[in-house]
Protein backbone atom coordinates (compact mmCIF):
# COMPACT_ATOMS: atom_id res chain seq x y z
CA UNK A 1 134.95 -47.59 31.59
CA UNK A 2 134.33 -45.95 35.10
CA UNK A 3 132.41 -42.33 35.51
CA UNK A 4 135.22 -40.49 35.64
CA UNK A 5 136.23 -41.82 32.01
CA UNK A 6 132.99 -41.49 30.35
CA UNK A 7 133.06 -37.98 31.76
CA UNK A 8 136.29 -37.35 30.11
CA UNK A 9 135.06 -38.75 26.92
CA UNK A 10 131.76 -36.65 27.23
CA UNK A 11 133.26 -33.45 27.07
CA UNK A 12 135.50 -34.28 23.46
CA UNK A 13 131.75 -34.46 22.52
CA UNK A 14 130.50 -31.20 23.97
CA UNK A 15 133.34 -29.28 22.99
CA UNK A 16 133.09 -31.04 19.13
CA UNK A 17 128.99 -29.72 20.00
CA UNK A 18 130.69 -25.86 20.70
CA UNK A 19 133.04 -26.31 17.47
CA UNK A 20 129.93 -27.40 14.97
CA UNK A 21 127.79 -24.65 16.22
CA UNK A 22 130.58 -21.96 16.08
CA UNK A 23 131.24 -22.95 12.61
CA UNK A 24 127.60 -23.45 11.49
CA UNK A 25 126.72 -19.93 13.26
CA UNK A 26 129.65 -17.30 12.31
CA UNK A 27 130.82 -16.49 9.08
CA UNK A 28 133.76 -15.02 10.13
CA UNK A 29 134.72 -18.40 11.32
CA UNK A 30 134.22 -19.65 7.64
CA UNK A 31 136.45 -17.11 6.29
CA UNK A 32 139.58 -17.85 8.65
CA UNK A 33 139.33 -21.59 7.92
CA UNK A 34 138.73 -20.71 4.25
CA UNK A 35 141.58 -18.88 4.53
CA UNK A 36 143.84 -20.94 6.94
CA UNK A 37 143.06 -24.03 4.68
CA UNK A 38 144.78 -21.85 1.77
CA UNK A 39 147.37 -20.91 3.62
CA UNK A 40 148.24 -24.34 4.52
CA UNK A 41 148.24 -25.53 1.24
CA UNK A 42 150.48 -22.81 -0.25
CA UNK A 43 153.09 -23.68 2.42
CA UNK A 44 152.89 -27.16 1.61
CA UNK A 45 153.11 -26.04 -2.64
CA UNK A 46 156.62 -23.84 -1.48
CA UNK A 47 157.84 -26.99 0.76
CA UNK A 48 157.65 -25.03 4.22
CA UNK A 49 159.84 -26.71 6.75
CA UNK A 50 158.46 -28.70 10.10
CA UNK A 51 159.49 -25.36 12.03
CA UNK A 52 157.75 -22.87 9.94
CA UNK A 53 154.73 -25.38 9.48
CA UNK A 54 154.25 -25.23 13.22
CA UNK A 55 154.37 -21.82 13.68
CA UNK A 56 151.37 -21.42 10.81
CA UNK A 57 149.44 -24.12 12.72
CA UNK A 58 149.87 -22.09 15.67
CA UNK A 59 148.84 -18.83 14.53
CA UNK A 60 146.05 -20.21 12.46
CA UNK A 61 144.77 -22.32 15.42
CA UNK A 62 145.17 -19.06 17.52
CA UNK A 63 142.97 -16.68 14.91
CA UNK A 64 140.25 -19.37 15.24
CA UNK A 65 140.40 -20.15 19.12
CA UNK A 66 140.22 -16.20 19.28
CA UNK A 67 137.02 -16.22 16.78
CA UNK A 68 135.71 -19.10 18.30
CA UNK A 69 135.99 -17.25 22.10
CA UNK A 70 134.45 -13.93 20.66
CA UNK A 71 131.35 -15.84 19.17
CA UNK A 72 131.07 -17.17 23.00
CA UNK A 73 131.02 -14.26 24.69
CA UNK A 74 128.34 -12.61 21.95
CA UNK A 75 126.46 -15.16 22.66
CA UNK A 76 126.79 -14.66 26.50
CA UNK A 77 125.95 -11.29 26.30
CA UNK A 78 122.88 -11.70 24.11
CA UNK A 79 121.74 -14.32 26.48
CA UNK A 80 121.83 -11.64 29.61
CA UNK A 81 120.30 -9.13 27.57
CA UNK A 82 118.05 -8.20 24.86
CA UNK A 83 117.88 -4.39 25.44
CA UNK A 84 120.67 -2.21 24.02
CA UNK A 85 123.37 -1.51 26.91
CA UNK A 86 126.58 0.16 26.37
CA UNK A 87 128.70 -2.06 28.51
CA UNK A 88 126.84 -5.17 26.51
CA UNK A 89 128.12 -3.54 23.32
CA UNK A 90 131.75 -2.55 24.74
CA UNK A 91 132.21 -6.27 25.61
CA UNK A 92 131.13 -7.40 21.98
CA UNK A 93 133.36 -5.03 20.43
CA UNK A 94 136.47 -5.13 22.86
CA UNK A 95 135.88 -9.82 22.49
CA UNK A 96 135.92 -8.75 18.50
CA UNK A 97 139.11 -6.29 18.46
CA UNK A 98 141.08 -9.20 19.62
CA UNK A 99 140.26 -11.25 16.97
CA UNK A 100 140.98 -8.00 14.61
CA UNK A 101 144.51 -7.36 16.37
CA UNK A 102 146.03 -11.14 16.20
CA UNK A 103 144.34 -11.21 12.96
CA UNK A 104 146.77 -8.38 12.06
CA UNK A 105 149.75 -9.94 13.84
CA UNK A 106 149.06 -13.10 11.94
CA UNK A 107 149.36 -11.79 8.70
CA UNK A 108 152.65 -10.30 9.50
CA UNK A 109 154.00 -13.39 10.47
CA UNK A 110 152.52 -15.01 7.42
CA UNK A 111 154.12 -12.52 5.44
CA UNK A 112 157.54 -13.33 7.47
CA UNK A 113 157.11 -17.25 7.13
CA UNK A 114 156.70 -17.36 3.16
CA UNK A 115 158.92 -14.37 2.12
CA UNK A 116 162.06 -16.42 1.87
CA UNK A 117 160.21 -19.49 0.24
CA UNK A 118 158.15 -17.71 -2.43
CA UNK A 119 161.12 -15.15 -3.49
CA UNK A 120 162.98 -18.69 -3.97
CA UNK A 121 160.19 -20.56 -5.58
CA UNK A 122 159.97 -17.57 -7.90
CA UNK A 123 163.21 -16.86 -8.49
């Protein structure tokens, strides 16, 4: 395997590195993969189609990208400073209203993927 391979191989493992310590760090990120895993399995219990299955994935995948990207740039900003700044803060909260507003939007969709197949399961 040349440089450029083991390189490429490398950073699977620093980005697995970023994934562990995101997850090991935030709690929030334990509650959307709580969550997501749930999710999952009640679309699998009400026999979701390939179509709507991807569409969860993505918007589950999204929520926790989003999560992953605001525990980042917290930990960016805490690295540049320790002293209260307002700009410091107004990056923290803007990074963590993102996660809020697709958190939101994901829910909807939720709601719009398993209306039709619980009100038939149920039915």
């Amino acid at each position: 395997m040349g440089p450029s391979a083991r390189r490429f191989v490398r950073s699977f493992g620093y980005a697995w590195e970023g994934i562990k310590a995101a997850v090991s760090g935030e709690q929030n990120i334990k509650i959307h993969l709580g969550v997501g895993c749930f999710v999952l399995l009640a679309a699998y219990a009400l026999h979701f189609s390939a179509e709507r299955f991807a569409i969860l994935l993505l918007v589950i995948g999204a929520v926790i990208c989003l999560e992953i990207m605001n525990t980042a740039l917290e930990r960016v900003v805490d690295l540049v400073t320790d002293d209260f700044h307002p700009l410091a803060k107004q990056a923290k909260d803007m990074a963590a209203g993102a996660v809020l507003v697709f958190s939101v939007i994901a829910v909807i969709i939720g709601l719009l993927l398993f209306f039709k197949p619980a009100l038939h399961y149920f039915s």
